[in-house]
C-alpha atoms as a PDB file:
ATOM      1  CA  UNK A   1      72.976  -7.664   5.747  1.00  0.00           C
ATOM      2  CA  UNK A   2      70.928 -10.403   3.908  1.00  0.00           C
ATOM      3  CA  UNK A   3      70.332 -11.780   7.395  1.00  0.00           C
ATOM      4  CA  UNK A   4      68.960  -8.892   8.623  1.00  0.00           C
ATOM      5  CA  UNK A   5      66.332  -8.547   5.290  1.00  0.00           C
ATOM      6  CA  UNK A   6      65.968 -12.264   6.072  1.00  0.00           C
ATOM      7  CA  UNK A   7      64.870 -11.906   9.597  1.00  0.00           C
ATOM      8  CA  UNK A   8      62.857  -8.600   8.518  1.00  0.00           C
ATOM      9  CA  UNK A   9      60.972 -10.306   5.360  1.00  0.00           C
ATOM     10  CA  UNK A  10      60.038 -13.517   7.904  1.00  0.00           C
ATOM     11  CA  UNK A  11      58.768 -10.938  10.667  1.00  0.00           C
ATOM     12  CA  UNK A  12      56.753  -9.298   8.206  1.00  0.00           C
ATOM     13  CA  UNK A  13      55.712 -12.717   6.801  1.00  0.00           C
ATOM     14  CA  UNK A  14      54.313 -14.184  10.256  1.00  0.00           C
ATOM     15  CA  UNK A  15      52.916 -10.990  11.020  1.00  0.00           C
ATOM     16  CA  UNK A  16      50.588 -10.658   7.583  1.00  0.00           C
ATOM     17  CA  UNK A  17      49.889 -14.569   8.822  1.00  0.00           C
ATOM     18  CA  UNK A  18      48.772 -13.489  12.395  1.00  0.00           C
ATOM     19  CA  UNK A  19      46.573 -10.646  10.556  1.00  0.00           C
ATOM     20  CA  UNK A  20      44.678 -13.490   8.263  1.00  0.00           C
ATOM     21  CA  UNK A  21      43.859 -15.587  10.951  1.00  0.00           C
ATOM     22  CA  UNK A  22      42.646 -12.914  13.412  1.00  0.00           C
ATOM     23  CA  UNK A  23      40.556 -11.920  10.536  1.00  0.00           C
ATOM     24  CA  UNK A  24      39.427 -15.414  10.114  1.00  0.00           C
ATOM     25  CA  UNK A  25      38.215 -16.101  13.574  1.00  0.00           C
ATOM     26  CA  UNK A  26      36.916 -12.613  13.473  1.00  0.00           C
ATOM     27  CA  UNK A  27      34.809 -13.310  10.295  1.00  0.00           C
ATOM     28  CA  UNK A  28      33.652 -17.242  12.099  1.00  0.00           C
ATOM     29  CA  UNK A  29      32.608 -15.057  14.853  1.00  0.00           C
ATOM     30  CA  UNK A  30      30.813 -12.443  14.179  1.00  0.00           C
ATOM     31  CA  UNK A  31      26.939 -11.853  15.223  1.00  0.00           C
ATOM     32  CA  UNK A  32      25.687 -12.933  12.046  1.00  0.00           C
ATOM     33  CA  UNK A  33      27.628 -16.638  11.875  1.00  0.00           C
ATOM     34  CA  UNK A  34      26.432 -17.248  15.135  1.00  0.00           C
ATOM     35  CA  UNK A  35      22.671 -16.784  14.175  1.00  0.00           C
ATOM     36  CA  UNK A  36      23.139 -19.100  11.540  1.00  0.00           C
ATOM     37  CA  UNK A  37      24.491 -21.579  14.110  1.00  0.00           C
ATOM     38  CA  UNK A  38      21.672 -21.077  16.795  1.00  0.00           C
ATOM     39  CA  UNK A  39      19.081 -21.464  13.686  1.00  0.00           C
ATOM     40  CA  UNK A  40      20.845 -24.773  12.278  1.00  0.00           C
ATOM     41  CA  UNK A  41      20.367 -25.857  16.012  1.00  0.00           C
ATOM     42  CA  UNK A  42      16.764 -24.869  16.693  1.00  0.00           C
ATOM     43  CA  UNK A  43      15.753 -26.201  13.303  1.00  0.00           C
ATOM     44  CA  UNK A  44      17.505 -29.901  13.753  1.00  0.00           C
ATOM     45  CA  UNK A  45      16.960 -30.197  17.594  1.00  0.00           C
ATOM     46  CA  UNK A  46      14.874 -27.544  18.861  1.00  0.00           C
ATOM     47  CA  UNK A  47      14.660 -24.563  21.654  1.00  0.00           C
ATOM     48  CA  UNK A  48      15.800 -26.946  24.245  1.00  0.00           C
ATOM     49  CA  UNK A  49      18.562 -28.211  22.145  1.00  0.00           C
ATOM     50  CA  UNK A  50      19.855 -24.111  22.336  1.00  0.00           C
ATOM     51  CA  UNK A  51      22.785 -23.707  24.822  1.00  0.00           C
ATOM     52  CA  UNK A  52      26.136 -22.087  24.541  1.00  0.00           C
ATOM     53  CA  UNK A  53      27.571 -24.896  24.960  1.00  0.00           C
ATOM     54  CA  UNK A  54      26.502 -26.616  22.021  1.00  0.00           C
ATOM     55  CA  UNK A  55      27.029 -23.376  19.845  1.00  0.00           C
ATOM     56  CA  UNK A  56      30.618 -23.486  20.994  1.00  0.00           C
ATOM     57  CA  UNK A  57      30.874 -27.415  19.700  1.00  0.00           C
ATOM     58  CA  UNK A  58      28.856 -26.237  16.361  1.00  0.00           C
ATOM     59  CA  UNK A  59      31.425 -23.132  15.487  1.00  0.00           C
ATOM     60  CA  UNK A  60      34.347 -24.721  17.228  1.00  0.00           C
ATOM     61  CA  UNK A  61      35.423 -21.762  20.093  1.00  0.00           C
ATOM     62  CA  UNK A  62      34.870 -20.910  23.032  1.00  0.00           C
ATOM     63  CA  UNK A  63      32.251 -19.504  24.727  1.00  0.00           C
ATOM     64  CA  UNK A  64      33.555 -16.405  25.407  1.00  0.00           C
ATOM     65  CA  UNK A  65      33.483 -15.158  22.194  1.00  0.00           C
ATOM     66  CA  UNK A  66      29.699 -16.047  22.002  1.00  0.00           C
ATOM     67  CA  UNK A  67      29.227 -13.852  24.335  1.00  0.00           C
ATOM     68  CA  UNK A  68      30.833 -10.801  23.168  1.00  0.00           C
ATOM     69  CA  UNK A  69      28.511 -11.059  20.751  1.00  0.00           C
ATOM     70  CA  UNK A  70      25.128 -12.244  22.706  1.00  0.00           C
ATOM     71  CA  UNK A  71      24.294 -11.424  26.170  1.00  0.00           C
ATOM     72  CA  UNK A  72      21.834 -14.548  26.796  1.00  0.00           C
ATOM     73  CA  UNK A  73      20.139 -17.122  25.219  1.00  0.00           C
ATOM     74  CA  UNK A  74      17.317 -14.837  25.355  1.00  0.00           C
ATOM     75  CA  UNK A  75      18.647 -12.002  23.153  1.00  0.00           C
ATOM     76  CA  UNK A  76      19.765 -15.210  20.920  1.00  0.00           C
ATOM     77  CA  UNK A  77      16.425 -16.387  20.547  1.00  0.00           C
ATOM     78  CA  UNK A  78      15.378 -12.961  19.797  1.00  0.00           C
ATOM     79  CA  UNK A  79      18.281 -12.286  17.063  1.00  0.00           C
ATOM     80  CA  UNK A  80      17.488 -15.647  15.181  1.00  0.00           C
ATOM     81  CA  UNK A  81      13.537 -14.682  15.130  1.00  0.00           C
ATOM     82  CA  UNK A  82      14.608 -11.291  13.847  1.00  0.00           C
ATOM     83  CA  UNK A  83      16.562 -12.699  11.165  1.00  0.00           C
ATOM     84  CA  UNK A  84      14.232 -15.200  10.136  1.00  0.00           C
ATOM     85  CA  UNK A  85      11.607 -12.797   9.855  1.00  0.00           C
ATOM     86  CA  UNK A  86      14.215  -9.953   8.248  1.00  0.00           C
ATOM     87  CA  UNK A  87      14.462 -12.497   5.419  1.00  0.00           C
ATOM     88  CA  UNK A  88      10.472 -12.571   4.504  1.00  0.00           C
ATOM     89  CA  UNK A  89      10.068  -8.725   4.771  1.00  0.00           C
ATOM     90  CA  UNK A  90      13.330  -8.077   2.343  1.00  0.00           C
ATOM     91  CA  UNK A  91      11.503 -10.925  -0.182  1.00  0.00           C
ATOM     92  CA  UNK A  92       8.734  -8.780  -0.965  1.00  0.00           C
ATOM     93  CA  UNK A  93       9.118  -6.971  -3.954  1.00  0.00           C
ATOM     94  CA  UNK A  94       9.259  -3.055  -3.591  1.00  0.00           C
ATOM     95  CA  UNK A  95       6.895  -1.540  -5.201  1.00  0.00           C
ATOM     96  CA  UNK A  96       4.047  -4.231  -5.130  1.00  0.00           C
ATOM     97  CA  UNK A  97       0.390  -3.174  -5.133  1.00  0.00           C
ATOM     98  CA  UNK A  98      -0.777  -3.156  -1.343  1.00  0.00           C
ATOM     99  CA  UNK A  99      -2.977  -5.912  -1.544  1.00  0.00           C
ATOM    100  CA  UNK A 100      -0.152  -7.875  -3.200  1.00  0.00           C
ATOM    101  CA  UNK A 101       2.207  -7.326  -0.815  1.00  0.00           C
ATOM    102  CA  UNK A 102       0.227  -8.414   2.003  1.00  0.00           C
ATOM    103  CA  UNK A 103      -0.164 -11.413   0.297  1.00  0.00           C
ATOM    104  CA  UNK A 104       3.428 -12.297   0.186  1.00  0.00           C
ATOM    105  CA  UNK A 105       4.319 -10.953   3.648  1.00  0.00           C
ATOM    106  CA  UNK A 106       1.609 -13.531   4.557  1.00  0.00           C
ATOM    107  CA  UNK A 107       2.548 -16.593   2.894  1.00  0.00           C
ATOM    108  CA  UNK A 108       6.115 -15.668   3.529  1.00  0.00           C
ATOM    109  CA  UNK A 109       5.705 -15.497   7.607  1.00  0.00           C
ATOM    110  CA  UNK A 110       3.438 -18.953   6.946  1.00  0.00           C
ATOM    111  CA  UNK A 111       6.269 -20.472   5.213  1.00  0.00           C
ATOM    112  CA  UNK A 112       8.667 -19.137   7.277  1.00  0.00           C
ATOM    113  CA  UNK A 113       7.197 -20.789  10.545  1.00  0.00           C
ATOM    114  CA  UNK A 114       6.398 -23.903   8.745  1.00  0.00           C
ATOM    115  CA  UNK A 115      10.171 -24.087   8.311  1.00  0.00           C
ATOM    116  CA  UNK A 116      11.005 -22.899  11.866  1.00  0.00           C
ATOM    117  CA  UNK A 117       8.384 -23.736  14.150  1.00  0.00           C
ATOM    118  CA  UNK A 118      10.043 -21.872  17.072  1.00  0.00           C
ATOM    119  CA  UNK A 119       9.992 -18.647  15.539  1.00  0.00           C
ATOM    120  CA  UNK A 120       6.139 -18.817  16.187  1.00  0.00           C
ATOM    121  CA  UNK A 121       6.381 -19.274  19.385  1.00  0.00           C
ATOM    122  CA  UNK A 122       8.795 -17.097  20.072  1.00  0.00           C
ATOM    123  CA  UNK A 123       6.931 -14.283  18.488  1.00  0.00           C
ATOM    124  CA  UNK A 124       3.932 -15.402  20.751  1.00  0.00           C
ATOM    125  CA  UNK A 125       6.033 -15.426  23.494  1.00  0.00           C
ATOM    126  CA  UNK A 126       7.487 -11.375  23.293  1.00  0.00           C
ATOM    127  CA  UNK A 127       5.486  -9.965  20.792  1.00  0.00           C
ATOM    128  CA  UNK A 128       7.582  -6.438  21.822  1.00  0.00           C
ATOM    129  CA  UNK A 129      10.460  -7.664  20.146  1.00  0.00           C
ATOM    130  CA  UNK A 130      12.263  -6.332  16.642  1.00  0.00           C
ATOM    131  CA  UNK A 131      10.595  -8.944  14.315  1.00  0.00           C
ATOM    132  CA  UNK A 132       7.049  -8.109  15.349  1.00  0.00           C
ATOM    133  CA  UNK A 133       7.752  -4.728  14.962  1.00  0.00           C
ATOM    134  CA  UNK A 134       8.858  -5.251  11.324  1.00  0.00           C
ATOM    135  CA  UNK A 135       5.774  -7.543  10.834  1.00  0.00           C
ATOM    136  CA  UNK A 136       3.675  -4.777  12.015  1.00  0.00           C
ATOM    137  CA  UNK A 137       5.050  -2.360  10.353  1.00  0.00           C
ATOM    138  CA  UNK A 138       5.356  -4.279   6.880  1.00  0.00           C
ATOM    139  CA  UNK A 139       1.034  -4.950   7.054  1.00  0.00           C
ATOM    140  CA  UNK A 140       0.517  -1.613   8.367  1.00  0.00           C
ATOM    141  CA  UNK A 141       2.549   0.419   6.358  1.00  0.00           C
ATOM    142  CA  UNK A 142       0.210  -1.327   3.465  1.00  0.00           C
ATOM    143  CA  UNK A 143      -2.729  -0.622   5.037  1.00  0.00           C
ATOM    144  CA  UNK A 144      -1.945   2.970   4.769  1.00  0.00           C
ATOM    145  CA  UNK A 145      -1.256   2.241   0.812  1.00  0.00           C
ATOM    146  CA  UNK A 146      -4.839   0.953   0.843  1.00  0.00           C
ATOM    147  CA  UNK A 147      -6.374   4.198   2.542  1.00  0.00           C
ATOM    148  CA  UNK A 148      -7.738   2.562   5.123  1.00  0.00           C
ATOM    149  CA  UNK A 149      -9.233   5.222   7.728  1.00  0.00           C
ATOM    150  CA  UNK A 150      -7.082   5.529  10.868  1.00  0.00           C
ATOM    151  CA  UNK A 151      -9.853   4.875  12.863  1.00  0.00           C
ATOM    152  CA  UNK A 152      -9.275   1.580  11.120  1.00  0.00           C
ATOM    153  CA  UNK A 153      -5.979   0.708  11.115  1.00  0.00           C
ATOM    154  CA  UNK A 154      -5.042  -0.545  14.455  1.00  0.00           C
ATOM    155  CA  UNK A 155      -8.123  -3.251  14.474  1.00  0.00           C
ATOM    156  CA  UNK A 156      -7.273  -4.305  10.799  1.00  0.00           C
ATOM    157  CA  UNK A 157      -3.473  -4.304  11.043  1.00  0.00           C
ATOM    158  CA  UNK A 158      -4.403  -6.184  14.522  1.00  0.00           C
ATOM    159  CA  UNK A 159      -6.890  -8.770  12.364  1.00  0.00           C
ATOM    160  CA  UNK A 160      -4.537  -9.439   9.645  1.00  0.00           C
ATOM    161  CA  UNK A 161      -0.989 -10.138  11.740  1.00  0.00           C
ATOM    162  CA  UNK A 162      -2.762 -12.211  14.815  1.00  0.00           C
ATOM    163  CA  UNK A 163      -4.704 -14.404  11.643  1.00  0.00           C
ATOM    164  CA  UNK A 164      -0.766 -14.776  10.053  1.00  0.00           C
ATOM    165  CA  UNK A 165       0.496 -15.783  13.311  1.00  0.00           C
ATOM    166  CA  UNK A 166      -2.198 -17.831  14.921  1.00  0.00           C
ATOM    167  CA  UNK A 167      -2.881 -19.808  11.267  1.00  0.00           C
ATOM    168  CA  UNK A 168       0.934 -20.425  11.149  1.00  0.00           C
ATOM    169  CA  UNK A 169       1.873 -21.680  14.423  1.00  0.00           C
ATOM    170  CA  UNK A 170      -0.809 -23.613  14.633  1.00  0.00           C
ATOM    171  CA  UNK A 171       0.200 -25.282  11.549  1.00  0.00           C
ATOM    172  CA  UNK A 172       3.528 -25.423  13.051  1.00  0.00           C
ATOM    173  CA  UNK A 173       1.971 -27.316  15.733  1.00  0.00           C
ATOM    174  CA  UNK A 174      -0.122 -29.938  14.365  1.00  0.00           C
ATOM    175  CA  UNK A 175       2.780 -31.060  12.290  1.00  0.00           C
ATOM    176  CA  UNK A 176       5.223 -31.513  15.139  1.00  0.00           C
ATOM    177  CA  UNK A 177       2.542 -33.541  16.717  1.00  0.00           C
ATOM    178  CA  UNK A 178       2.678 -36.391  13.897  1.00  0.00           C
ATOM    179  CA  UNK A 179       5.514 -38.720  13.872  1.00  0.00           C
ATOM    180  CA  UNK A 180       8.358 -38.652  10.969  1.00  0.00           C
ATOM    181  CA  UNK A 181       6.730 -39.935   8.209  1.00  0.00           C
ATOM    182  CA  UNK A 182       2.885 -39.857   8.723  1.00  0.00           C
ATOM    183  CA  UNK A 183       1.210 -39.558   5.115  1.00  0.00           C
ATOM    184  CA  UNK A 184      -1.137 -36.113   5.381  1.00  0.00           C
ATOM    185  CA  UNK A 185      -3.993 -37.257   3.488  1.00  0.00           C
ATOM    186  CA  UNK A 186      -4.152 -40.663   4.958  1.00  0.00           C
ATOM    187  CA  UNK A 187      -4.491 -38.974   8.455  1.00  0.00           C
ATOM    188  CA  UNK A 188      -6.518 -36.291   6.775  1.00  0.00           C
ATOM    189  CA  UNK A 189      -8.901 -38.923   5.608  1.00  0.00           C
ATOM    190  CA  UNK A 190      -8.923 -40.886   8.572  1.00  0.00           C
ATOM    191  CA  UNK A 191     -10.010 -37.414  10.454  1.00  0.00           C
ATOM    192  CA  UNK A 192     -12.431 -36.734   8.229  1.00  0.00           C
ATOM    193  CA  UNK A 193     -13.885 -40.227   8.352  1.00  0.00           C
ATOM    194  CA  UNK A 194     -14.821 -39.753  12.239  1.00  0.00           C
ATOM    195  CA  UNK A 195     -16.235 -36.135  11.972  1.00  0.00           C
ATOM    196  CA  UNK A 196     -18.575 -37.861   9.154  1.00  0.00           C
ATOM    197  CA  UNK A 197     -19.688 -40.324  11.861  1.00  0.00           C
ATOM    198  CA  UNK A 198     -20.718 -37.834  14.296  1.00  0.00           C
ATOM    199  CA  UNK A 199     -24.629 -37.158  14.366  1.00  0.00           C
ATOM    200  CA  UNK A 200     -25.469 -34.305  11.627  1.00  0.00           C
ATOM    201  CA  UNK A 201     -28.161 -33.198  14.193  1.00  0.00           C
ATOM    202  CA  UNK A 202     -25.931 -32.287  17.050  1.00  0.00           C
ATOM    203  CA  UNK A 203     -23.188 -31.688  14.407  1.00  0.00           C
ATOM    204  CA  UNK A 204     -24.010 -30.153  11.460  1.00  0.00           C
ATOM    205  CA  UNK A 205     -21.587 -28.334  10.371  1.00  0.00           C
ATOM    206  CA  UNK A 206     -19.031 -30.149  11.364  1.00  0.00           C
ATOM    207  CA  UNK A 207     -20.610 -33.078   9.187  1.00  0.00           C
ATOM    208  CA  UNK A 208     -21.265 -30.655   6.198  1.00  0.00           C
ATOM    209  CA  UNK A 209     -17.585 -29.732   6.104  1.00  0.00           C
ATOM    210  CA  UNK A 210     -15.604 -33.183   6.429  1.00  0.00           C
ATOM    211  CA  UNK A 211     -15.014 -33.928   3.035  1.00  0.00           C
ATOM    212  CA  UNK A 212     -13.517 -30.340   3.067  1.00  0.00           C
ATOM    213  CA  UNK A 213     -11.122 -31.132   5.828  1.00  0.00           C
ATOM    214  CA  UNK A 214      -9.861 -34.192   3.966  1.00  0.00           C
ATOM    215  CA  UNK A 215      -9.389 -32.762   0.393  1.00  0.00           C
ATOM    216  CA  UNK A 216      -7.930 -29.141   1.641  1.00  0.00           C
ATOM    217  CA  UNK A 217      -4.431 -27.594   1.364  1.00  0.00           C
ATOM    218  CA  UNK A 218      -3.176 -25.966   4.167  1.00  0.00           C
ATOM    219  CA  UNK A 219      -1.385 -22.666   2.134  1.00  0.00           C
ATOM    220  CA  UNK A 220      -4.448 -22.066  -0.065  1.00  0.00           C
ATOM    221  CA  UNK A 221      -6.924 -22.463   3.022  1.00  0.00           C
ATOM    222  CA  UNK A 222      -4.316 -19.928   4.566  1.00  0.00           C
ATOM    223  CA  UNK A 223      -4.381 -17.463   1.715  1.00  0.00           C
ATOM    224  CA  UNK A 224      -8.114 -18.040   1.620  1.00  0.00           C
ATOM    225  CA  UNK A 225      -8.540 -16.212   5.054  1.00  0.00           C
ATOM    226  CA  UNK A 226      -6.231 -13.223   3.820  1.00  0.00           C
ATOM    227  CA  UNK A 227      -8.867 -12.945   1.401  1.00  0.00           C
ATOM    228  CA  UNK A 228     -11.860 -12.859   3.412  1.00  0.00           C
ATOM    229  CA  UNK A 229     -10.040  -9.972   5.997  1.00  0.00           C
ATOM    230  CA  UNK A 230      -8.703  -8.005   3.130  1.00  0.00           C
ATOM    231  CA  UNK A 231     -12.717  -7.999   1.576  1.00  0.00           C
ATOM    232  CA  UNK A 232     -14.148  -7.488   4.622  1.00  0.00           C
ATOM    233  CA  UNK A 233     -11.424  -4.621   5.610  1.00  0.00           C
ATOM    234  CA  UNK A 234     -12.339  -3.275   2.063  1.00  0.00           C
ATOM    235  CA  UNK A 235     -16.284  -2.993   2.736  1.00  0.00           C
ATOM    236  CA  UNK A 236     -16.058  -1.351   6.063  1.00  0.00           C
ATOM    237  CA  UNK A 237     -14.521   1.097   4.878  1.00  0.00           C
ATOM    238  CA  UNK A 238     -16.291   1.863   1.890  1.00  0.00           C
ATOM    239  CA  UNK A 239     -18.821   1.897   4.253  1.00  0.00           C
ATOM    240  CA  UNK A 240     -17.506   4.775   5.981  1.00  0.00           C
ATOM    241  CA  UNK A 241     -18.877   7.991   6.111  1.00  0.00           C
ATOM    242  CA  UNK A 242     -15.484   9.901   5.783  1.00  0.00           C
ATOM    243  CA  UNK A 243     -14.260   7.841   2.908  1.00  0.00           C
ATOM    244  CA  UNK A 244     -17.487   8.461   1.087  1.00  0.00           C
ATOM    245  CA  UNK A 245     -16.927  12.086   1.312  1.00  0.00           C
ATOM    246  CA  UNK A 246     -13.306  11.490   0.325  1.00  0.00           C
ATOM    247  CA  UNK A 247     -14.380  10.188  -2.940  1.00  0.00           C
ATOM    248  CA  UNK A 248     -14.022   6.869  -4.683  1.00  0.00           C
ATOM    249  CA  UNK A 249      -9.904   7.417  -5.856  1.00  0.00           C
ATOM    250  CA  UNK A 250      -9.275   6.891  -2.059  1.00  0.00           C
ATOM    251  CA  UNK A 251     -11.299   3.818  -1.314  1.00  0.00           C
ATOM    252  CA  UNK A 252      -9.550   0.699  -0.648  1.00  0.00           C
ATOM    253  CA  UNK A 253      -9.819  -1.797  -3.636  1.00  0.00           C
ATOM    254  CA  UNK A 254     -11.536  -5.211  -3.260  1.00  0.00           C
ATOM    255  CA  UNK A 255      -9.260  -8.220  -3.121  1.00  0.00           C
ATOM    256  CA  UNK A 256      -8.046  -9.441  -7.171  1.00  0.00           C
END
């Protein structure tokens, strides 16, 4: 008898084991850990870097159970640009005045791509894809806050999300073309110094703004644009004959 509750209490013992570890490995690889994976990877090593095979060495199994999860590296690419950009939209605090908001879906995209440069060119590279949509959505849907005329909306929602992502990966860029290391505003100045030599006949602008280039900071320059679309999305359409008629409670506000 105490054999057989022996044998039965063991049985149920390795069984309740068996459950914790398939629970384990089912929690290790699930969707979610392997997006963190695939981001750890693209952020230390890059898109090239990316292969199932080297997620399978990062999380330890094999790659079968990658792809239960993820059909391609393709779909991977896409789920670790949705995330990414998931995580800025979901920062923005509910509730925030329109212009406000825009702000911070902004600087948070800027950021975001600073961080990961390959999220901007994956975004450049299917702009169909989830995370565009919730970037499009997120400016848009506080463009409508604003009251901006529908007429409107597609050409300043367009404005204001190809600025984010053009200003941003382009950011992205020039810093992956400096080595490890390089002090900003000793290359800064050292750029600046040559556009100052050029002829301020044939270059005037260019002259008039060098000390600019050497002395400016790359998220306030950013944030500076925002401004000048939100103003000038502002005046057109205060300028427009339906809002007039609409009266002044629905008129976009000017940039604070």
């Amino acid at each position: 008898m105490l054999e057989r509750r022996s044998s039965s209490v063991k049985m149920r013992l390795i069984m309740a084991t068996k459950a914790r570890r398939a629970e384990r490995r089912t929690d290790a690889l699930s969707k979610e850990r392997i997006v963190e994976a695939a981001i750890a990877i693209l952020d230390a090593q890059g898109e090239s870097a990316l292969t199932f095979r080297a997620l399978t060495t990062h999380l330890a199994t094999g790659s079968g159970a990658i792809y239960w999860h993820v059909a391609d590296k393709n779909e991977l690419l896409a789920a670790t640009t949705d995330d990414v950009i998931a995580r800025v939209m979901t920062s923005v605090a509910r509730g925030a005045e329109p212009q406000k908001a825009i702000r911070a879906i902004a600087l948070g995209v800027f950021d975001a791509i600073d961080a990961h440069p390959w999220v901007g060119a994956q975004l450049s590279r299917e702009p169909w894809q989830a995370a565009m949509l919730q970037l499009w959505e997120g400016i848009g849907g506080q463009l409508l806050a604003l009251g901006v005329p529908a007429k409107d909306q597609f050409a300043a929602a367009s404005a204001l999300v190809n600025y984010i992502l053009g200003v941003a990966g382009h950011n992205a860029a020039n810093a992956r073309l400096l080595p490890r290391g390089t002090d900003r505003t000793a290359f800064l100045t050292a750029v600046a110094g040559r556009w100052a030599q050029n002829d301020p006949k044939t270059y005037p602008f260019v002259h008039r703004t060098a000390a600019q280039l050497r002395d400016h900071d790359d998220r306030e320059q950013f944030l500076a644009g925002i401004e000048l679309i939100l103003a000038g999305i502002a005046v057109h359409a205060e300028g427009d004959p339906e809002r007039r008629r609409s009266g002044p409670a629905s008129r976009p506000r000017h940039p604070r």
